[in-house]
C-alpha atoms as a PDB file:
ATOM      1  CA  UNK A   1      49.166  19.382 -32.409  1.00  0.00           C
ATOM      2  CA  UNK A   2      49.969  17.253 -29.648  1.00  0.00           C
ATOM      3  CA  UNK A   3      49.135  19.397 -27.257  1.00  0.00           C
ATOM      4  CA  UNK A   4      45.804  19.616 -28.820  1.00  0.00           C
ATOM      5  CA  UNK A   5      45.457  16.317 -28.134  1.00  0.00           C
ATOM      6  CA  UNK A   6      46.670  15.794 -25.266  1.00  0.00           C
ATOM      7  CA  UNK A   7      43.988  17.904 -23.836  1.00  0.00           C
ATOM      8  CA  UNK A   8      40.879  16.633 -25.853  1.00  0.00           C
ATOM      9  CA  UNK A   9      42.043  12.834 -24.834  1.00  0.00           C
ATOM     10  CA  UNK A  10      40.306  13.321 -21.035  1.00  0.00           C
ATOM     11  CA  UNK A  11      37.116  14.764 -22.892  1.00  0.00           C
ATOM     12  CA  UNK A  12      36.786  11.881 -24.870  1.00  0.00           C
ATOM     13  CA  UNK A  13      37.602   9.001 -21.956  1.00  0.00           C
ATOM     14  CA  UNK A  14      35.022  10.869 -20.341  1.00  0.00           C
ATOM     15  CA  UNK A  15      32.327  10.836 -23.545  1.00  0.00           C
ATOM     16  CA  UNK A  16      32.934   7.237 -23.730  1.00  0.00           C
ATOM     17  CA  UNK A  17      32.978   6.551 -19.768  1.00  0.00           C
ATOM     18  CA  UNK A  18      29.287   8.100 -20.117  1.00  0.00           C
ATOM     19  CA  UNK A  19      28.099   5.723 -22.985  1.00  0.00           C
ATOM     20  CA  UNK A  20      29.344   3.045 -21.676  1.00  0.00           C
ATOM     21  CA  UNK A  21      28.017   4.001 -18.446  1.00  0.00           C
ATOM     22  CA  UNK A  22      24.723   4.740 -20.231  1.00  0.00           C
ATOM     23  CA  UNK A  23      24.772   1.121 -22.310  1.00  0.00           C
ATOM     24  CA  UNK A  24      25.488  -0.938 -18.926  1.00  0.00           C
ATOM     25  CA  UNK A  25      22.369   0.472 -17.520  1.00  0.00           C
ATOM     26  CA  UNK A  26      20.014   0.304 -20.204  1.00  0.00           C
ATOM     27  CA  UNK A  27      16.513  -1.454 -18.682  1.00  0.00           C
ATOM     28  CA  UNK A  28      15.121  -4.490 -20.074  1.00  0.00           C
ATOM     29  CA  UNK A  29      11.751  -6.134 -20.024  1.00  0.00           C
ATOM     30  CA  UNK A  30      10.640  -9.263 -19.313  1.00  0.00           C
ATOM     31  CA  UNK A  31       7.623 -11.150 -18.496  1.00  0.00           C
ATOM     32  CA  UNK A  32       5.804 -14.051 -16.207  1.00  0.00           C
ATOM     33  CA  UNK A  33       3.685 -16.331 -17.779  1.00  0.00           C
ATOM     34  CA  UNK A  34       1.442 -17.775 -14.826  1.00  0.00           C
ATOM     35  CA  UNK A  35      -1.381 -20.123 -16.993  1.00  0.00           C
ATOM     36  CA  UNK A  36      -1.671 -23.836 -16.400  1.00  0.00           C
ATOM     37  CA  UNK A  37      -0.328 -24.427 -20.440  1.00  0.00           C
ATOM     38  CA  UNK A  38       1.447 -22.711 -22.163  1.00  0.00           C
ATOM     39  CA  UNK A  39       0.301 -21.829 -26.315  1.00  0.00           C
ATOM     40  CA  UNK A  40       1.856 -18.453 -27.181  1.00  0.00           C
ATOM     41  CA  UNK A  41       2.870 -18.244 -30.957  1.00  0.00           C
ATOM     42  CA  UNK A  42       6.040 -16.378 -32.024  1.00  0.00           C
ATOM     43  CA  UNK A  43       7.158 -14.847 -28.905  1.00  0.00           C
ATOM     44  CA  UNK A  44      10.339 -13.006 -28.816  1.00  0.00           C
ATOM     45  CA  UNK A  45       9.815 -11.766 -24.723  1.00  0.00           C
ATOM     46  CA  UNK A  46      12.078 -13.269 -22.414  1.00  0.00           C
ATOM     47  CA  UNK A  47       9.752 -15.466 -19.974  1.00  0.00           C
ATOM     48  CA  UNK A  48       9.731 -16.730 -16.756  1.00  0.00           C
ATOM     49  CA  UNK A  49       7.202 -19.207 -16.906  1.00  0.00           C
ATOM     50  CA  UNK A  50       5.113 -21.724 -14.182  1.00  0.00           C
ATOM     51  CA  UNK A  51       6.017 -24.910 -14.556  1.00  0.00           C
ATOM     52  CA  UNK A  52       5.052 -26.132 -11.517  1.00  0.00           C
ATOM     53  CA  UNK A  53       2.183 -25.586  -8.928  1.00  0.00           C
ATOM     54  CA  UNK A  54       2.546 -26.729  -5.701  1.00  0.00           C
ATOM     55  CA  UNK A  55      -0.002 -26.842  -2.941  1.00  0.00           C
ATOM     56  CA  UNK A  56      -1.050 -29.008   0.188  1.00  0.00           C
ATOM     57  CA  UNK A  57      -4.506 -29.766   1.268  1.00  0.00           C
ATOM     58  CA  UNK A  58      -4.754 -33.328   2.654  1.00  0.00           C
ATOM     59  CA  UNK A  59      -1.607 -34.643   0.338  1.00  0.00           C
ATOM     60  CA  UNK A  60       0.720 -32.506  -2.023  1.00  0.00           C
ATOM     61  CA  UNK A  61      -1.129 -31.251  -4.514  1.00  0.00           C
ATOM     62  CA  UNK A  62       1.533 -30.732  -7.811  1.00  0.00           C
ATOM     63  CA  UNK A  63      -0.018 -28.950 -11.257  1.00  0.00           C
ATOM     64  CA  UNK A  64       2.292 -29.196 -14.120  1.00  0.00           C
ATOM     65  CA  UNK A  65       2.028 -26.566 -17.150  1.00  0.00           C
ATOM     66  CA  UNK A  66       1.303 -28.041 -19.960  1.00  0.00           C
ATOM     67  CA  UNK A  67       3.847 -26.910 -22.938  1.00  0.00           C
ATOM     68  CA  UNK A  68       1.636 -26.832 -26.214  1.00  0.00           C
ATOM     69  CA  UNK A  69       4.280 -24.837 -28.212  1.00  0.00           C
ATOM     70  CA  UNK A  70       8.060 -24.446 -27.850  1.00  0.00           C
ATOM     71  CA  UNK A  71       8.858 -21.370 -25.616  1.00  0.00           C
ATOM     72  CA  UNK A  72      11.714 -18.941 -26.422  1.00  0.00           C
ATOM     73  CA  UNK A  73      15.261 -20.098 -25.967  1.00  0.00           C
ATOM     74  CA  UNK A  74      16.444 -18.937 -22.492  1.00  0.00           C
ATOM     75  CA  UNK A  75      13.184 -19.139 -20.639  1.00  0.00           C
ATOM     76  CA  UNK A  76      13.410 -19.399 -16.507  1.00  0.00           C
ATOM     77  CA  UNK A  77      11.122 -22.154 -15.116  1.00  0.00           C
ATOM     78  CA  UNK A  78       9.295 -21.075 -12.231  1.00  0.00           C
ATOM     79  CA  UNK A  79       8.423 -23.033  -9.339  1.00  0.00           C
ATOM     80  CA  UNK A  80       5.221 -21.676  -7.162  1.00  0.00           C
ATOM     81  CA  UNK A  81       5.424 -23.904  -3.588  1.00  0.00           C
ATOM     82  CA  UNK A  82       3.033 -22.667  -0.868  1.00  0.00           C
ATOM     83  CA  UNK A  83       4.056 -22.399   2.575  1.00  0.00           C
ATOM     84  CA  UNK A  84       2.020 -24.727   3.865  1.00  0.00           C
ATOM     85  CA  UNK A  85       3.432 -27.485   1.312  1.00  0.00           C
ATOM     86  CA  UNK A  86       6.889 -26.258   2.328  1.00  0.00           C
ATOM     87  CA  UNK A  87       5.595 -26.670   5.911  1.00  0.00           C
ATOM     88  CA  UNK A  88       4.191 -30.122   5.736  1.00  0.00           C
ATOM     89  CA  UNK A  89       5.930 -32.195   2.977  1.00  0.00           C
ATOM     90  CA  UNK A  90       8.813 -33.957   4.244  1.00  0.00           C
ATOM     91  CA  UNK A  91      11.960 -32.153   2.665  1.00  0.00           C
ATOM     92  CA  UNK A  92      14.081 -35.139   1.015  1.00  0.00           C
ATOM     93  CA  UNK A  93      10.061 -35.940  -1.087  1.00  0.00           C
ATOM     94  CA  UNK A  94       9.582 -32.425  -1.928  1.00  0.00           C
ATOM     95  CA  UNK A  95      12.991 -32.404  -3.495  1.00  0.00           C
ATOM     96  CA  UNK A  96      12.793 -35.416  -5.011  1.00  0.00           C
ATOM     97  CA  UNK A  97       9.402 -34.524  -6.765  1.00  0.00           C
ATOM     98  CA  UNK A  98      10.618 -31.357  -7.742  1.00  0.00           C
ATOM     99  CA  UNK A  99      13.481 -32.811  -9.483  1.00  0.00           C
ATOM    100  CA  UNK A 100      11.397 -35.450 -11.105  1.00  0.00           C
ATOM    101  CA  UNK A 101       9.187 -32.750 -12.760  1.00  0.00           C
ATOM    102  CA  UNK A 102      11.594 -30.247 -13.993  1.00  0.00           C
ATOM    103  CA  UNK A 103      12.682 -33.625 -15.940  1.00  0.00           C
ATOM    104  CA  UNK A 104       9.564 -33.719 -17.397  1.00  0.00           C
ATOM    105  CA  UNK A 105      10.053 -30.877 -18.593  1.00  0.00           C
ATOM    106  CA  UNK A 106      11.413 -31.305 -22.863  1.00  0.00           C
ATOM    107  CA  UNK A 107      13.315 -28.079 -23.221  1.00  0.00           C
ATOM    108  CA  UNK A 108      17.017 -26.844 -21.988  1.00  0.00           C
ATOM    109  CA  UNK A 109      17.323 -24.283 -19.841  1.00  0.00           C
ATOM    110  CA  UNK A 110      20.201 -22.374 -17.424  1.00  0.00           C
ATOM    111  CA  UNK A 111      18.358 -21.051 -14.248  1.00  0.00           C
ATOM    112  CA  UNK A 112      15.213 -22.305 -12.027  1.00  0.00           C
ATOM    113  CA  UNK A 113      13.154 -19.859  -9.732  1.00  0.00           C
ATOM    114  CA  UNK A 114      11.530 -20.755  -6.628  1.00  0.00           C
ATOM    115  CA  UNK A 115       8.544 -18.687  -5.605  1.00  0.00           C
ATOM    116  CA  UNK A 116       8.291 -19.432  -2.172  1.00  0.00           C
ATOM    117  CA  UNK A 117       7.018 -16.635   0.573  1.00  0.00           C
ATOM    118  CA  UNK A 118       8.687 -18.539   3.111  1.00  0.00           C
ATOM    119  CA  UNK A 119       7.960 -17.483   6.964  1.00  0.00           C
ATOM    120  CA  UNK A 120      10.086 -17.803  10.461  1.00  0.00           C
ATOM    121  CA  UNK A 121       8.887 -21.352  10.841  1.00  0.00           C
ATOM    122  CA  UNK A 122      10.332 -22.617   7.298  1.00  0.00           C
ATOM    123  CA  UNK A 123      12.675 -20.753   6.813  1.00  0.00           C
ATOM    124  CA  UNK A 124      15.445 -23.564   7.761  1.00  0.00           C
ATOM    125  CA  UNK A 125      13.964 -26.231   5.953  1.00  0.00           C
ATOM    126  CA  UNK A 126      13.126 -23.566   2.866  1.00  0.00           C
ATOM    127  CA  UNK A 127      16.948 -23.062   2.786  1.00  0.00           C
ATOM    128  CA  UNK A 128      17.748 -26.278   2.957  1.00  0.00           C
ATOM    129  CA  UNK A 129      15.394 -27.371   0.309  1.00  0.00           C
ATOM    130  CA  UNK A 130      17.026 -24.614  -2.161  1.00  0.00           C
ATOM    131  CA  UNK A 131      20.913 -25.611  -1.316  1.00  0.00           C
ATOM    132  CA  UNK A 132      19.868 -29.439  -2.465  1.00  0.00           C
ATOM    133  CA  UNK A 133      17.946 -28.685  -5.610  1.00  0.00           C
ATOM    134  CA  UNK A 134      20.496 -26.096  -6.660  1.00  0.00           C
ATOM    135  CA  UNK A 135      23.586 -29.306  -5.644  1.00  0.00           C
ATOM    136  CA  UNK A 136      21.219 -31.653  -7.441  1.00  0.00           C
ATOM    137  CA  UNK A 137      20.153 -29.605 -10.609  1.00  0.00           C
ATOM    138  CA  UNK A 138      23.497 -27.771 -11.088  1.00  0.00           C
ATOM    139  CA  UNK A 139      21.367 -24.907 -12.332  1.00  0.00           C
ATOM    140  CA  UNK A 140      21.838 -20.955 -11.388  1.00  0.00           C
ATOM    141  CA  UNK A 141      19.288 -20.636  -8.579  1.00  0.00           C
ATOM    142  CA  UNK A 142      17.005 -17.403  -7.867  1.00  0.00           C
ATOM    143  CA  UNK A 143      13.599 -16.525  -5.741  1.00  0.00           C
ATOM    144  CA  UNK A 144      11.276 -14.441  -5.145  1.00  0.00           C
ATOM    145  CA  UNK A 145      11.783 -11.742  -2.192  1.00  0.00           C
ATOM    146  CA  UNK A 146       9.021  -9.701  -0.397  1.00  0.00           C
ATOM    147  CA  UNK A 147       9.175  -6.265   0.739  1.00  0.00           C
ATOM    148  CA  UNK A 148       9.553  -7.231   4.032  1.00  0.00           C
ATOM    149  CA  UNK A 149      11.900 -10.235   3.808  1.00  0.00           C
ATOM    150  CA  UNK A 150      14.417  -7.005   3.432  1.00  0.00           C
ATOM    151  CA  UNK A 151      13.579  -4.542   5.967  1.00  0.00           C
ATOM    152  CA  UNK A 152      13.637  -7.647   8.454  1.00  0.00           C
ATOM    153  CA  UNK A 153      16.576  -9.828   7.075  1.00  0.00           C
ATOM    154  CA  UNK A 154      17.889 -10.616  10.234  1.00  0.00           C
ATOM    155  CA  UNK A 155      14.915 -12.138  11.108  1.00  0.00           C
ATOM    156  CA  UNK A 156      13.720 -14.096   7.489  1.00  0.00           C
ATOM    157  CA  UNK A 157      17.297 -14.595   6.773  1.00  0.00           C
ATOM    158  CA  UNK A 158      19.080 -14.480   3.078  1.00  0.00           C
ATOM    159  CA  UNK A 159      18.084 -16.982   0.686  1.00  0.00           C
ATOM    160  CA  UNK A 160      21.415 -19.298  -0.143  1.00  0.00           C
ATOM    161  CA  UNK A 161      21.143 -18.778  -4.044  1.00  0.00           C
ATOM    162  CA  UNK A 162      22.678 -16.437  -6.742  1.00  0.00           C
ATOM    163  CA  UNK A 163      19.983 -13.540  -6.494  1.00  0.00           C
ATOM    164  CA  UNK A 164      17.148 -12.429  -5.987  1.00  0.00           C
ATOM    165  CA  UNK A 165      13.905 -10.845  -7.547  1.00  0.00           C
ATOM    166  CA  UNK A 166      11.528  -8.373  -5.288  1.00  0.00           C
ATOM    167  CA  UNK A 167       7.858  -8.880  -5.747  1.00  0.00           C
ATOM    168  CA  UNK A 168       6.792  -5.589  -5.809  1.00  0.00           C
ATOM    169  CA  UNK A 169       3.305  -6.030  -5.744  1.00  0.00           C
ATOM    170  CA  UNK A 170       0.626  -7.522  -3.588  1.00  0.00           C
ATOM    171  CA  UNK A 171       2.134  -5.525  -0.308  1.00  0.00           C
ATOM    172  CA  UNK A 172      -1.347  -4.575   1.207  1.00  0.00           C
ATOM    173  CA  UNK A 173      -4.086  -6.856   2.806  1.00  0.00           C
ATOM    174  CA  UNK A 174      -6.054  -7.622   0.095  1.00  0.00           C
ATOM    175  CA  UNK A 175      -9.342  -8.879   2.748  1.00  0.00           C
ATOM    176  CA  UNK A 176      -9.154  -5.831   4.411  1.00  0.00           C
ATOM    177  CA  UNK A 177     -12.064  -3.581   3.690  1.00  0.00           C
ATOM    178  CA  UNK A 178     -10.115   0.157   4.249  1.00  0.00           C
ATOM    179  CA  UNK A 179      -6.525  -0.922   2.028  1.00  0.00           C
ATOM    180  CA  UNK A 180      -6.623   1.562  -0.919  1.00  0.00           C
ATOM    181  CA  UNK A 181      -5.007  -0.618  -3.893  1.00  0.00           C
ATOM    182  CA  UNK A 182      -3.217  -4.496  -2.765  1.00  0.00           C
ATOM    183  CA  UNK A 183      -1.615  -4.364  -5.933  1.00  0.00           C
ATOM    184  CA  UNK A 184       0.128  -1.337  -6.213  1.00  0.00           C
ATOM    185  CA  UNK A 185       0.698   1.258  -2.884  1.00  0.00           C
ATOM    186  CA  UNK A 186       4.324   3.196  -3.480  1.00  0.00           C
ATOM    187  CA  UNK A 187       2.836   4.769  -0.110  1.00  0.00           C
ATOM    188  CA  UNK A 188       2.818   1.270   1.456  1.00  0.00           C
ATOM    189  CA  UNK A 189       5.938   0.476  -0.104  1.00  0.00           C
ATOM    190  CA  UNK A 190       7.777   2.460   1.482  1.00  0.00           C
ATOM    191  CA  UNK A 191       7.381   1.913   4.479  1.00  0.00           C
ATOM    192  CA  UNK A 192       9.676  -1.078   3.551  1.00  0.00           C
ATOM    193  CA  UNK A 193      12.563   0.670   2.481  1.00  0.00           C
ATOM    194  CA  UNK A 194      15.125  -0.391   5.292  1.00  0.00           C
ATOM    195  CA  UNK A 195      18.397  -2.951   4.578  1.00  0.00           C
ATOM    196  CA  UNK A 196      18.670  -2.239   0.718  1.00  0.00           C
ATOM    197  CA  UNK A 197      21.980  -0.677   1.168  1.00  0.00           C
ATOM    198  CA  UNK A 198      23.590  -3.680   3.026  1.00  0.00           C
ATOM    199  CA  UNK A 199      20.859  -6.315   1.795  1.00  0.00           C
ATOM    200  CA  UNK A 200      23.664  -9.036  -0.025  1.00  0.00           C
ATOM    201  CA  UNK A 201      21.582 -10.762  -2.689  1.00  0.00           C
ATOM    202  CA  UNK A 202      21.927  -8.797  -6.142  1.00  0.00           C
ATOM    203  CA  UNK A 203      18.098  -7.937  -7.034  1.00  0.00           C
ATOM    204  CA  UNK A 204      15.445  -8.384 -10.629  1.00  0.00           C
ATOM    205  CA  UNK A 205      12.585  -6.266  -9.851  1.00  0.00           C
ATOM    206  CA  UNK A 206       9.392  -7.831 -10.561  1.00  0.00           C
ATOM    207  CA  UNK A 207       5.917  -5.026 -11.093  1.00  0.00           C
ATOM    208  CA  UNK A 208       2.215  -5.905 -11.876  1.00  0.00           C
ATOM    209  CA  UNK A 209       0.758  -4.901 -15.031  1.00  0.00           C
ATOM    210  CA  UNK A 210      -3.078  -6.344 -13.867  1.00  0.00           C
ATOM    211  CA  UNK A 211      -6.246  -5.110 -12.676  1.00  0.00           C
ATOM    212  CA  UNK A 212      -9.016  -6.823 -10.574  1.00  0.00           C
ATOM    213  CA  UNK A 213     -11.947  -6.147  -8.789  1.00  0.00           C
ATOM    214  CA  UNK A 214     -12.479  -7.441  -5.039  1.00  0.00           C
ATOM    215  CA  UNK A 215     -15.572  -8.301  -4.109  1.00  0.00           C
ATOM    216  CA  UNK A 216     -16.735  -7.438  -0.400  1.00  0.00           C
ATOM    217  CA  UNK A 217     -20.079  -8.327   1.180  1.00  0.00           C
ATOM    218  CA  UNK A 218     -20.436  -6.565   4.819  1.00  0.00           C
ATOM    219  CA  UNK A 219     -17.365  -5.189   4.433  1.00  0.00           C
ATOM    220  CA  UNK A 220     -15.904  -9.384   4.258  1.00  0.00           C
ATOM    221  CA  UNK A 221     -13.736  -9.905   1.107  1.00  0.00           C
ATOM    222  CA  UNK A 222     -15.531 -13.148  -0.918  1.00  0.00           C
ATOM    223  CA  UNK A 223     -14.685 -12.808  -4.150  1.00  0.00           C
ATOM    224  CA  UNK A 224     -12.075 -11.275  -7.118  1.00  0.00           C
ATOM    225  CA  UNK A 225     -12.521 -10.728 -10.535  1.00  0.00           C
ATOM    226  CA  UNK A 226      -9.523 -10.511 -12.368  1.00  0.00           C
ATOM    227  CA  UNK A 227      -8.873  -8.135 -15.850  1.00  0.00           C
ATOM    228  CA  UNK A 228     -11.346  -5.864 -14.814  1.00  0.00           C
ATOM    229  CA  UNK A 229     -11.239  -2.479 -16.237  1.00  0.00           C
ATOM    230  CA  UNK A 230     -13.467   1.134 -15.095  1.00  0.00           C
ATOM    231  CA  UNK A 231     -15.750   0.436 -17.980  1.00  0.00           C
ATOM    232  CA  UNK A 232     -17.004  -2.313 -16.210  1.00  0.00           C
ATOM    233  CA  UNK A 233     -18.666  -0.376 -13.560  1.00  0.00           C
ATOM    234  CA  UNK A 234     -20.373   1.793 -16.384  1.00  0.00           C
ATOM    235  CA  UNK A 235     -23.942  -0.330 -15.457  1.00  0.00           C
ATOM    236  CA  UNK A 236     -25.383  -1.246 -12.637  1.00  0.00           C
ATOM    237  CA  UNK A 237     -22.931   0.192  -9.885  1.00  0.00           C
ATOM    238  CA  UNK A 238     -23.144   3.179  -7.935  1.00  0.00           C
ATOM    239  CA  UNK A 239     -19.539   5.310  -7.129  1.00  0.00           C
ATOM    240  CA  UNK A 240     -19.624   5.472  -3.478  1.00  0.00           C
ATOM    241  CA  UNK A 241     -15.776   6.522  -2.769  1.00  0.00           C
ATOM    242  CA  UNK A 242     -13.044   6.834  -5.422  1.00  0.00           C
ATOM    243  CA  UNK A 243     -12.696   3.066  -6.657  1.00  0.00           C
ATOM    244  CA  UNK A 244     -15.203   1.403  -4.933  1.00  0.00           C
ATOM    245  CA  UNK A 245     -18.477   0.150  -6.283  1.00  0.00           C
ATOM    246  CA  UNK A 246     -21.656  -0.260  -5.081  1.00  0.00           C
ATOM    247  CA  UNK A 247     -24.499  -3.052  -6.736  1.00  0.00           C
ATOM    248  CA  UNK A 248     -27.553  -1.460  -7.417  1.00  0.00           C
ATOM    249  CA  UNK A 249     -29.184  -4.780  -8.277  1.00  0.00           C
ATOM    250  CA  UNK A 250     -28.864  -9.003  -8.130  1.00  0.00           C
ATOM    251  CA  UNK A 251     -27.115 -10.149 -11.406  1.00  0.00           C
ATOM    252  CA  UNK A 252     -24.310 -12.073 -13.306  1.00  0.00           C
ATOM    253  CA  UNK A 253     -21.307 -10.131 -13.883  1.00  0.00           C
ATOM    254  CA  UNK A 254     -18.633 -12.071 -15.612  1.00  0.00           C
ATOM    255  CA  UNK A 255     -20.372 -15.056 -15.316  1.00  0.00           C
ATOM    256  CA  UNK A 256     -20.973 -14.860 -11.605  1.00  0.00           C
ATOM    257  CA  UNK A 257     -24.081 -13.655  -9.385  1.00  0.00           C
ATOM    258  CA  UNK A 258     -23.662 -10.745  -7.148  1.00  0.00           C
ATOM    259  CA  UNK A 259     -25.649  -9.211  -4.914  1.00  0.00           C
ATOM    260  CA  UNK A 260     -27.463  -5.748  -4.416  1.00  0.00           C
ATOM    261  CA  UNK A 261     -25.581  -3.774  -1.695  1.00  0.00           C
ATOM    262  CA  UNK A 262     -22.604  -6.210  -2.616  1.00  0.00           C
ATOM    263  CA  UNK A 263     -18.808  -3.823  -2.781  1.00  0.00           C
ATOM    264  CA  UNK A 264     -16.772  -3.707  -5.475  1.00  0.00           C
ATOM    265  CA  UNK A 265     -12.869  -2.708  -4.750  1.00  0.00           C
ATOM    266  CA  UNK A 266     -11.374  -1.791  -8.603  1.00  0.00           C
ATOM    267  CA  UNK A 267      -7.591  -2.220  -8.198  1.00  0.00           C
ATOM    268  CA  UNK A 268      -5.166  -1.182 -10.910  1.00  0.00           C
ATOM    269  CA  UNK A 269      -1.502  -1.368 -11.446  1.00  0.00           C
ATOM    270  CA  UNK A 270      -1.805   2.579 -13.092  1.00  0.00           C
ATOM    271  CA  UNK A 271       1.280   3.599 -15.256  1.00  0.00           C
ATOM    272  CA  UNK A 272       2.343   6.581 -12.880  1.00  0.00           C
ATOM    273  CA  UNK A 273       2.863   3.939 -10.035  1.00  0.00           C
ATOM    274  CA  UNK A 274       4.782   1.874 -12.754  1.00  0.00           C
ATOM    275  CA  UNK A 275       7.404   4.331 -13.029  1.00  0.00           C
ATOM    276  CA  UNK A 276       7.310   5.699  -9.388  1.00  0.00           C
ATOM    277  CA  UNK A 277       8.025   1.848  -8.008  1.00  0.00           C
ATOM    278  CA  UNK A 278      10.869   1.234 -10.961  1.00  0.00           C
ATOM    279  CA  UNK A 279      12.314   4.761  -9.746  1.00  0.00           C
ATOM    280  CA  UNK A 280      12.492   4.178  -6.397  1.00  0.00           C
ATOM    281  CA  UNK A 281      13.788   0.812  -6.563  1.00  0.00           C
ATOM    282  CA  UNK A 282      16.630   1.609  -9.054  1.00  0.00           C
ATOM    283  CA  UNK A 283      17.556   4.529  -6.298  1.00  0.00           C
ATOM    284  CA  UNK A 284      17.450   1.598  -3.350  1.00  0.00           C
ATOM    285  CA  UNK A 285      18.831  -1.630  -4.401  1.00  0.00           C
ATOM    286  CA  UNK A 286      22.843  -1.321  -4.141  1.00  0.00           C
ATOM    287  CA  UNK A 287      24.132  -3.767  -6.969  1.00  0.00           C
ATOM    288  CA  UNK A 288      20.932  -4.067  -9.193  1.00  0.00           C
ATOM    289  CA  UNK A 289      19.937  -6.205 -12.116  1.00  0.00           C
ATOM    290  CA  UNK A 290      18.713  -3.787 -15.076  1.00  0.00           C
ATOM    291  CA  UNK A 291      16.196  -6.031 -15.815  1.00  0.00           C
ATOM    292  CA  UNK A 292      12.581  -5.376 -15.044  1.00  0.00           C
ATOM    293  CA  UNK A 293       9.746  -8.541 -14.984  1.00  0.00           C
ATOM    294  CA  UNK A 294       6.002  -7.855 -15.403  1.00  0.00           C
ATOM    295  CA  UNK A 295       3.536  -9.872 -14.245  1.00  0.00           C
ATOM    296  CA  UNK A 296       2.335 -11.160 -16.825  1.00  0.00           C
ATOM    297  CA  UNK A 297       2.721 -11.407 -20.371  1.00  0.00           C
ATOM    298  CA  UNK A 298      -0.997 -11.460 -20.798  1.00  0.00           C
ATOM    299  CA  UNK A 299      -1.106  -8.189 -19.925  1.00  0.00           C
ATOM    300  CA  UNK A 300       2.108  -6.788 -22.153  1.00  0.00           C
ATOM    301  CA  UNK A 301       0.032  -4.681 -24.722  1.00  0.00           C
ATOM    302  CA  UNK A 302      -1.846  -2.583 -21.416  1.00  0.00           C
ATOM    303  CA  UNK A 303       1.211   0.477 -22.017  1.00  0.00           C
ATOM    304  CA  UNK A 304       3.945   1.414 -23.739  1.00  0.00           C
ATOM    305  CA  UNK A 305       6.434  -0.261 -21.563  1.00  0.00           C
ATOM    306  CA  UNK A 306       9.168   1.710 -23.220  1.00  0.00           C
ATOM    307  CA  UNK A 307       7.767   4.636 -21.692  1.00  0.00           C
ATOM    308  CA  UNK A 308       8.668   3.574 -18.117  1.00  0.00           C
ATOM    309  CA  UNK A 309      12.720   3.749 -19.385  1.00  0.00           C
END
């Protein structure tokens, strides 16, 4: 008898090795929320939502989200900062402003992201800005990272906060005429797979779940349309190449005036892309985060996320 179980005791460290295993890396999903207020009713998502805005034109330019109903408990407020507002503000008044608003702000919370696509001539002053608000709020820190803030670390240098999440989305040139999808290109995207496997920042992933159409006039991008879907096009547009859309006459479409001869780019984040980008990335990064965002919550109903797993 003992003998018996002596030799079905590696069998079953080995069945519960593989659940456990199994249980660690079980996905979950959570979303953006990227409107200027904030009125969902009895949400149970995890969120990462906008709080702040930040710009620069002639003077910082700050847009606070307006909070209309409680969010869920353990919500991440996000901070969007252009690089040009990075660039120009002086860095002891863009922390101090930041801190100021996140006080504004009448709900606890743990963590604060920074969405920030930094570049060579910020980054010190980026960094620095993110060691002082994460001294000054005592809050877990993370950002945003671009495709190609890995494959050349060396050169945009490693963030100084707890981790990381990897826009993937929005790799292409959106103005240029001949890119096939700027939401979603796993063909584009890989081109960027360099560094993951000694890239030090543990990684979210973050994938798109919208649609939009890009308006072109002489081949010159002027416009987009956001939440457009193929059904659109049903009317008035001609198929000229596979997702791009002729005018075949001057009129309002979605409450703006476009021309004959005017090009429409349809761009989708399609659910076979979905799962290609989560694949691939879950084979790259080296010490993941099982925890997938989608931009944005508006769009959470478009699949069954589940399906992706």
């Amino acid at each position: 008898m003992n003998y018996k179980k002596a030799l079905l005791f590696p069998f079953i460290l080995l069945l519960f090795i593989a659940i456990f295993y199994n249980f660690k890396k079980e996905i979950s999903f959570s979303f953006y929320h990227w409107e200027n207020s904030y009125n969902l009713q009895n949400n149970q998502k995890k969120l990462y939502i906008k709080v702040l805005d930040i710009n620069y034109s002639n003077k910082l330019e700050i847009i606070k989200t307006k909070f209309i109903t409680k969010p869920t408990k353990g919500f991440v407020p996000v901070i969007y900062i252009t690089n040009k507002a990075m660039g120009q503000e002086p860095l002891s008044l863009m922390v101090k402003k930041v801190l100021n608003n996140l006080k504004d702000i009448p709900y606890s919370y743990d963590e604060i992201q920074i969405d920030c696509d930094w570049s060579l001539s910020t980054k010190a002053k980026y960094f620095d800005f993110l060691r002082e608000i994460k001294l000054k709020s005592n809050k877990k820190l993370s950002v945003t990272i671009r495709l190609h803030q890995i494959k050349y670390a060396k050169k945009t240098g490693i963030p100084p906060v707890d981790y990381g999440v990897l826009m993937y989305y929005n790799m292409s040139d959106i103005a240029n005429f001949n890119t096939k999808n700027s939401i979603l290109d796993n063909d584009v995207a890989r081109q960027y797979h360099y560094n993951f496997d000694i890239y030090p920042l543990k990684l979210k992933l973050a994938l798109p779940l919208y649609s939009q159409g890009v308006q072109f006039r002489n081949k010159k991008a002027i416009d987009i349309f956001e939440g457009l879907e193929k059904k659109d096009f049903a009317q008035n547009f001609t198929l000229i190449k596979k997702n791009f859309y002729e005018v075949n006459k001057s009129f309002y479409f979605k409450g703006r005036y476009i021309y004959k001869g005017d090009i429409l780019r349809f761009e989708d984040s399609n659910f076979e892309d979905l799962k290609v980008a989560m694949d691939d990335f879950f084979e790259l990064a080296k010490n993941p985060f099982y925890e997938v965002i989608f931009y944005t919550i508006k769009y959470k109903d478009k699949y069954d996320l589940n399906k992706l797993k």
